[in-house]
Protein backbone atom coordinates (compact mmCIF):
# COMPACT_ATOMS: atom_id res chain seq x y z
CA UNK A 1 13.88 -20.32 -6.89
CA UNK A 2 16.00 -19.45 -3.80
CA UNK A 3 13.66 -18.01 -1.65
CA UNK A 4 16.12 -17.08 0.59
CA UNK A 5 17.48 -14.00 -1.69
CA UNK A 6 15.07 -10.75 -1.35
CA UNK A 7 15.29 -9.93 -5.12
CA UNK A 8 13.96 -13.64 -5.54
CA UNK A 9 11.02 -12.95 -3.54
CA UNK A 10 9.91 -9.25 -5.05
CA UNK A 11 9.89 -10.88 -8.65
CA UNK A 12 8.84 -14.52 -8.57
CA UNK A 13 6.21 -13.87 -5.63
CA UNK A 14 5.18 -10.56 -5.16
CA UNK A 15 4.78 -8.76 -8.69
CA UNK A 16 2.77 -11.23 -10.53
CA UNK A 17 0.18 -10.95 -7.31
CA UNK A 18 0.21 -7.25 -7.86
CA UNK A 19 -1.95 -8.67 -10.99
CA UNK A 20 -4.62 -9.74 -9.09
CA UNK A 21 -7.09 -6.88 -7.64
CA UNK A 22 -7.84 -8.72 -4.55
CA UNK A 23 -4.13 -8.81 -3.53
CA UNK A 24 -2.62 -5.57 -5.04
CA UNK A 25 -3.30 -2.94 -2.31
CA UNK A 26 -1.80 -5.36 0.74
CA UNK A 27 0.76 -6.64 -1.07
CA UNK A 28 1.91 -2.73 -2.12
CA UNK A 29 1.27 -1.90 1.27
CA UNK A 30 4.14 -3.62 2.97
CA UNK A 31 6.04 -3.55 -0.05
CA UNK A 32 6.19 0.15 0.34
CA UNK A 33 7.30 -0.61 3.98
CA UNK A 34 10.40 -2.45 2.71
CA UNK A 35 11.22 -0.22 0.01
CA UNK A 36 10.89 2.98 2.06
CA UNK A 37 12.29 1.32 4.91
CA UNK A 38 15.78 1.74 7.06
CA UNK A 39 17.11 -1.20 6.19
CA UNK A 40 19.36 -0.33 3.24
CA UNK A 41 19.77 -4.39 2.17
CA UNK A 42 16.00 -4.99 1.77
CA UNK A 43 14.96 -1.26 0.27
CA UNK A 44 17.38 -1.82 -2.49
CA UNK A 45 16.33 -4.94 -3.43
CA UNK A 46 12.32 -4.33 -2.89
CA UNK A 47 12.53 -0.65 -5.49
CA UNK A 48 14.16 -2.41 -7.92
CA UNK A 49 11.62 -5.15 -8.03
CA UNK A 50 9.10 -2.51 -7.93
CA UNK A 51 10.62 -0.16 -10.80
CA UNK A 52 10.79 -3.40 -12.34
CA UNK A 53 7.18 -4.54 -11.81
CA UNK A 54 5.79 -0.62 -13.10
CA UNK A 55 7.77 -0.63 -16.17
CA UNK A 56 6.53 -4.36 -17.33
CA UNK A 57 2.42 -3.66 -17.03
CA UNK A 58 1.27 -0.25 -17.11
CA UNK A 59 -1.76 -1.38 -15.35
CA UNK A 60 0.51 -2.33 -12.41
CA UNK A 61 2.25 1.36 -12.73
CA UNK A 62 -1.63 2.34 -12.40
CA UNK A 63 -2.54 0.19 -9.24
CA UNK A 64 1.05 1.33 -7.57
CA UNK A 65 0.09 5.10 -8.40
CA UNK A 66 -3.60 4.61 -6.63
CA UNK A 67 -2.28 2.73 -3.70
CA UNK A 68 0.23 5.04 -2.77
CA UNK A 69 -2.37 8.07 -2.68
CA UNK A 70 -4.67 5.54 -0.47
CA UNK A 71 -2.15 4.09 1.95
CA UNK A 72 -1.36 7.87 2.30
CA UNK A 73 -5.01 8.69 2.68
CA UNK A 74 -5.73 5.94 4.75
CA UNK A 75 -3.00 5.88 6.88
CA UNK A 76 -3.03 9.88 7.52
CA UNK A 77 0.10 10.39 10.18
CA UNK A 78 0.76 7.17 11.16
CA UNK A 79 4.65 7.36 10.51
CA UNK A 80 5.41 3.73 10.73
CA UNK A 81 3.24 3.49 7.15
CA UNK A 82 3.57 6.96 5.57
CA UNK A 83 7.08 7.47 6.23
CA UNK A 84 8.33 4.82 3.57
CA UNK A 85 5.47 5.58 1.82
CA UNK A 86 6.74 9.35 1.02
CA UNK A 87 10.50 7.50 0.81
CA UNK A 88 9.05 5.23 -2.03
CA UNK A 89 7.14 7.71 -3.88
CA UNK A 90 10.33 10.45 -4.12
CA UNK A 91 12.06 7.28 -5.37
CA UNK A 92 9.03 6.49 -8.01
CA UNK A 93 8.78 9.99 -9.15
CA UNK A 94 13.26 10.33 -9.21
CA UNK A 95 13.14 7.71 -11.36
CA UNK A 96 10.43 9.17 -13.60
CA UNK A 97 7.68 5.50 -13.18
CA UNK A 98 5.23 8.50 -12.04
CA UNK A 99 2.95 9.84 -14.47
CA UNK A 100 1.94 13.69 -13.23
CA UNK A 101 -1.27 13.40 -15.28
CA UNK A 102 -3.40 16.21 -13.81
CA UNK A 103 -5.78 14.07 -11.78
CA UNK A 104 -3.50 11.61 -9.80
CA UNK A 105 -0.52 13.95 -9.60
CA UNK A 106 -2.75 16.31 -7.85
CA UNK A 107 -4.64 13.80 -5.48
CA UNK A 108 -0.89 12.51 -4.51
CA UNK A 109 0.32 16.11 -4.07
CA UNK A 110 -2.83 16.77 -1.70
CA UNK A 111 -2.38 13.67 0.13
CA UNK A 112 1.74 14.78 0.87
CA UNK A 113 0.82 18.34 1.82
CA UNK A 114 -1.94 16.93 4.33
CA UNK A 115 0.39 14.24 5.64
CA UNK A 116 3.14 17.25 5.89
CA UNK A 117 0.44 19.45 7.97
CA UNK A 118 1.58 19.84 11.30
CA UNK A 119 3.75 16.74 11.67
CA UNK A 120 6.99 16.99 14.00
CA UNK A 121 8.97 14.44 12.12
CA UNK A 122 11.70 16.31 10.29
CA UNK A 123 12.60 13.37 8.37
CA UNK A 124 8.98 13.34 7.02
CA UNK A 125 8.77 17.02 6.39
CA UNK A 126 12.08 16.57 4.22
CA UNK A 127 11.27 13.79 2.33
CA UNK A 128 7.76 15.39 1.74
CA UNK A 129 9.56 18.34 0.73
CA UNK A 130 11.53 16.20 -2.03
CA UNK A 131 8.24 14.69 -3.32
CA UNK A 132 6.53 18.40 -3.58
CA UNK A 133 9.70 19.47 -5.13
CA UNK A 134 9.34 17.42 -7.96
CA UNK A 135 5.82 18.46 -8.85
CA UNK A 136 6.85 22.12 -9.62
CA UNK A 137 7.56 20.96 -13.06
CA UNK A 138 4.07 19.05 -13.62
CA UNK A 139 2.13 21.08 -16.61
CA UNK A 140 -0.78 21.12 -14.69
CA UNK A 141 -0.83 24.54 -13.25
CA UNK A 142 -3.09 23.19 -10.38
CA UNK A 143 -0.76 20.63 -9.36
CA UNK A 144 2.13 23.30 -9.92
CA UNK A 145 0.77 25.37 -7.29
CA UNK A 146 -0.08 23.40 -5.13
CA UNK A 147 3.25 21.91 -4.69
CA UNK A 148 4.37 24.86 -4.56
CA UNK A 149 2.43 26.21 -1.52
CA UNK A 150 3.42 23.13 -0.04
CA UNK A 151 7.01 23.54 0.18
CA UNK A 152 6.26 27.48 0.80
CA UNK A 153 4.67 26.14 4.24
CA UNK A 154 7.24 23.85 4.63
CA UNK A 155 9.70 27.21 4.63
CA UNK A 156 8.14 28.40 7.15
CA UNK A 157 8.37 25.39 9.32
CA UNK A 158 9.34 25.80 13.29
CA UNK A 159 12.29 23.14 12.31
CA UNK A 160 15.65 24.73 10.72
CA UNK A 161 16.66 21.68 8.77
CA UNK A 162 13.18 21.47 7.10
CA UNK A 163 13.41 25.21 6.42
CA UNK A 164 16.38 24.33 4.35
CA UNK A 165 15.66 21.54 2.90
CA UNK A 166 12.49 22.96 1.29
CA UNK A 167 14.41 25.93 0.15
CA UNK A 168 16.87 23.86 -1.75
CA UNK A 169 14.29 21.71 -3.16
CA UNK A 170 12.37 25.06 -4.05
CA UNK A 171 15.17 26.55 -5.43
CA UNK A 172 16.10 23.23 -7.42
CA UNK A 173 12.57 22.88 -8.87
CA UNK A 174 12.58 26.50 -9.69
CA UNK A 175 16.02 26.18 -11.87
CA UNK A 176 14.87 23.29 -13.86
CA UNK A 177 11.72 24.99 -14.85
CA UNK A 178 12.30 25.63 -18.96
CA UNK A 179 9.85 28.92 -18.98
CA UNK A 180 9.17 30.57 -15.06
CA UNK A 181 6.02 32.12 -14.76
CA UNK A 182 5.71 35.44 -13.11
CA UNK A 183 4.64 33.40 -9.85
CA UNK A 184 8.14 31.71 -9.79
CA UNK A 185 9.69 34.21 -10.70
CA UNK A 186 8.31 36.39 -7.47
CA UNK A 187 8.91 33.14 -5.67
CA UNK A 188 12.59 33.15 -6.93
CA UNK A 189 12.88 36.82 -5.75
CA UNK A 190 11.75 36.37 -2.33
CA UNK A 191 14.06 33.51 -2.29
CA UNK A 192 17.25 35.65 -2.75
């Protein structure tokens, strides 16, 4: 293979290591660097591969799902990791490889609301807002709520463009909920 082609690399190299436990959490570690990354080139090439890689094994869509709640965990506001980490999962969960099972959805909702908590990096607290946004709709009415008091906090943020953001992501969550609860719909109320 040419290795000299980044889609060449993700999917003869990297995926079939994500098989082996010993490798899986490094190797999703800087892969979520180059898929949440700036470079437009390399983060195009490295989700694919990684969509890719979740929808062949469900056990890798499992290890991805863990390692993004640990790198977020372990890594708790060091923007250089956690940055493309929230970048990547908004992209996972956008293109519906996340699961929001009850237990994982909520340990990855925790672990964005914590890394959201009193950062000053409005390009974190937006794309944090996007990943909380799309937990509204989970069934589990723990991880519902939560996500939803995250982006409420996010509202009331000290940064304007983060204000916004969350609104609109609030507001778009709450439209594309089939039956609101009397929570959203006070939430929906305070909105207007």
């Amino acid at each position: 293979p040419d290795a000299s082609r980044p889609m060449v690399i993700f999917d003869a190299i990297a995926a079939p290591l994500l098989k082996e436990s010993a490798y899986a959490f490094d190797i999703l570690n800087g892969w979520f660097v180059s898929a949440g990354g700036i470079a437009d080139g390399l983060a195009h090439f490295s989700s694919n591969a990684l969509v890719s890689a979740m929808s062949d094994s469900p056990n890798v869509a499992n290890v991805v799902i863990h390692s993004l709640v640990r790198v977020m965990t372990e890594n708790k506001h060091n923007d250089r990791l956690t940055l493309p980490t929230l970048r990547v999962c908004d992209f996972l969960i956008s293109r519906g490889c996340l699961p929001q099972s009850h237990e994982i959805a909520l340990a990855l909702v925790e672990s964005i609301r914590s890394e959201c908590f009193s950062s000053r990096e409005i390009s974190k607290l937006t794309v944090g807002a996007s990943c909380l946004a799309h937990f509204i709709r989970a069934q589990a009415e723990e991880v519902h709520k939560s996500s939803a008091t995250g982006l409420l906090a996010l509202m009331v943020n000290r940064y304007p463009r983060v204000r916004r953001e969350a609104a609109e992501q609030m507001y778009m969550g709450l439209i594309a909920l089939d039956e609101p609860s009397g929570d959203d719909e006070r939430a929906s109320e305070l909105l207007s």
